[in-house]
C-alpha atoms as a PDB file:
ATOM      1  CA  UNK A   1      13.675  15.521  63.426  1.00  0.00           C
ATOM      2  CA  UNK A   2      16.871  16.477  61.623  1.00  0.00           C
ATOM      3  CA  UNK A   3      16.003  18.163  58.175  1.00  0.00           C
ATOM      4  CA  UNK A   4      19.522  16.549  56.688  1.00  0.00           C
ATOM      5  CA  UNK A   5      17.325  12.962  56.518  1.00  0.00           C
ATOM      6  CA  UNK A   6      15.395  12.287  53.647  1.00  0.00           C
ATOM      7  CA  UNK A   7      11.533  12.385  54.392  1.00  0.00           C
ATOM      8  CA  UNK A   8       9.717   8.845  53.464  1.00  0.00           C
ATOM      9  CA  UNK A   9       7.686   8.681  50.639  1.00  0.00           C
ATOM     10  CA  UNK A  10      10.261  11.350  48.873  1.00  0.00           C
ATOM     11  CA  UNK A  11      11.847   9.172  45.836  1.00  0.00           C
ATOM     12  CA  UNK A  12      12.885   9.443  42.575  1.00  0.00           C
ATOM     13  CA  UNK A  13       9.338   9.565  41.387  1.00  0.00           C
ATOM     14  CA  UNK A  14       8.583  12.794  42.914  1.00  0.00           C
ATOM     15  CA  UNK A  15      11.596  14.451  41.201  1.00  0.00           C
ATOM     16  CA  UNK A  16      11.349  16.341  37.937  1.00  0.00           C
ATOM     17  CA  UNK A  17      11.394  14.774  34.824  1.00  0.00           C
ATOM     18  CA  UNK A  18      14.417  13.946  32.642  1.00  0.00           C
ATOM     19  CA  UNK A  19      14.869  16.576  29.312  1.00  0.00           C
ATOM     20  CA  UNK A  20      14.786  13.348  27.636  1.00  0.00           C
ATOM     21  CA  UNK A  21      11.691  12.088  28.295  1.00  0.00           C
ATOM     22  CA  UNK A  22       8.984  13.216  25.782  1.00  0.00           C
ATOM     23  CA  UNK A  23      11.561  11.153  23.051  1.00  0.00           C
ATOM     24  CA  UNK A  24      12.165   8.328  24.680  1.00  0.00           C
ATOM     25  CA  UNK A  25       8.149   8.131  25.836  1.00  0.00           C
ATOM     26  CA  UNK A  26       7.277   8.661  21.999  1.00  0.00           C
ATOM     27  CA  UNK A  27       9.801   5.735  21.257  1.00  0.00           C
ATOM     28  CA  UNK A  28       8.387   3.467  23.162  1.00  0.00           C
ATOM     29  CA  UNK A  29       5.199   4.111  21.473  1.00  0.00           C
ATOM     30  CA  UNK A  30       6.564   3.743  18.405  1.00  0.00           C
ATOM     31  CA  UNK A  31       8.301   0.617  19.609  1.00  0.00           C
ATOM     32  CA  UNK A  32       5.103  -1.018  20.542  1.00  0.00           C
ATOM     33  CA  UNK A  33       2.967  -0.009  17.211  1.00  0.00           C
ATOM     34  CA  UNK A  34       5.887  -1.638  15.003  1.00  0.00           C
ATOM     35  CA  UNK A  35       6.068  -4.598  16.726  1.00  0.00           C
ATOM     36  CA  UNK A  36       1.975  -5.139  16.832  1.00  0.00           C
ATOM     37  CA  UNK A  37       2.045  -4.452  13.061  1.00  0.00           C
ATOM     38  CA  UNK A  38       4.801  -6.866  12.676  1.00  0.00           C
ATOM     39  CA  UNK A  39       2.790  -9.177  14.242  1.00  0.00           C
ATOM     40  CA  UNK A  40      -0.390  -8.882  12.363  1.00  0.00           C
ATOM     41  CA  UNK A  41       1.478  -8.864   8.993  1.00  0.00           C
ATOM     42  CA  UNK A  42       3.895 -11.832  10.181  1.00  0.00           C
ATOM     43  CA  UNK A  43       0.327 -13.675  11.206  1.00  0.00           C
ATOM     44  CA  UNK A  44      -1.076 -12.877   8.297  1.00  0.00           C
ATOM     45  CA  UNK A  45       2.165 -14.104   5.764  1.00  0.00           C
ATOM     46  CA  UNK A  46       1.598 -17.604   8.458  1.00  0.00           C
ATOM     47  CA  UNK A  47      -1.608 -17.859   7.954  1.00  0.00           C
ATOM     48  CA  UNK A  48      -1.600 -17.246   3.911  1.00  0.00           C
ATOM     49  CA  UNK A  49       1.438 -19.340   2.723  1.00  0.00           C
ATOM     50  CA  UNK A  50       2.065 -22.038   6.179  1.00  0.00           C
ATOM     51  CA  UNK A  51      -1.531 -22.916   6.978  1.00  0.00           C
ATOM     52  CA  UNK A  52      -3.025 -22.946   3.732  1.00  0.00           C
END
């Protein structure tokens, strides 16, 4: 086997992690909070002044 070829099952996911990625992870979490509590205020401005 020549040790030049890359070994299956040896991707990008087994390399180390980008500096960048505690940030972007946290704004992604952020992302995802703001947009649930834009929905649940945005449902809730629907249901009080549409429905009603």
């Amino acid at each position: 086997m020549d040790l030049d070829q890359e070994q299956p099952g040896k991707g990008s996911l087994a390399e180390k992690a980008e500096p960048w990625e505690s940030w972007e992870t946290a704004l992604v979490w952020w992302s995802i909070g703001v947009g649930l509590a834009g929905l649940i205020v945005l449902g809730w401005l629907v249901d009080r002044f549409i429905l009603t």
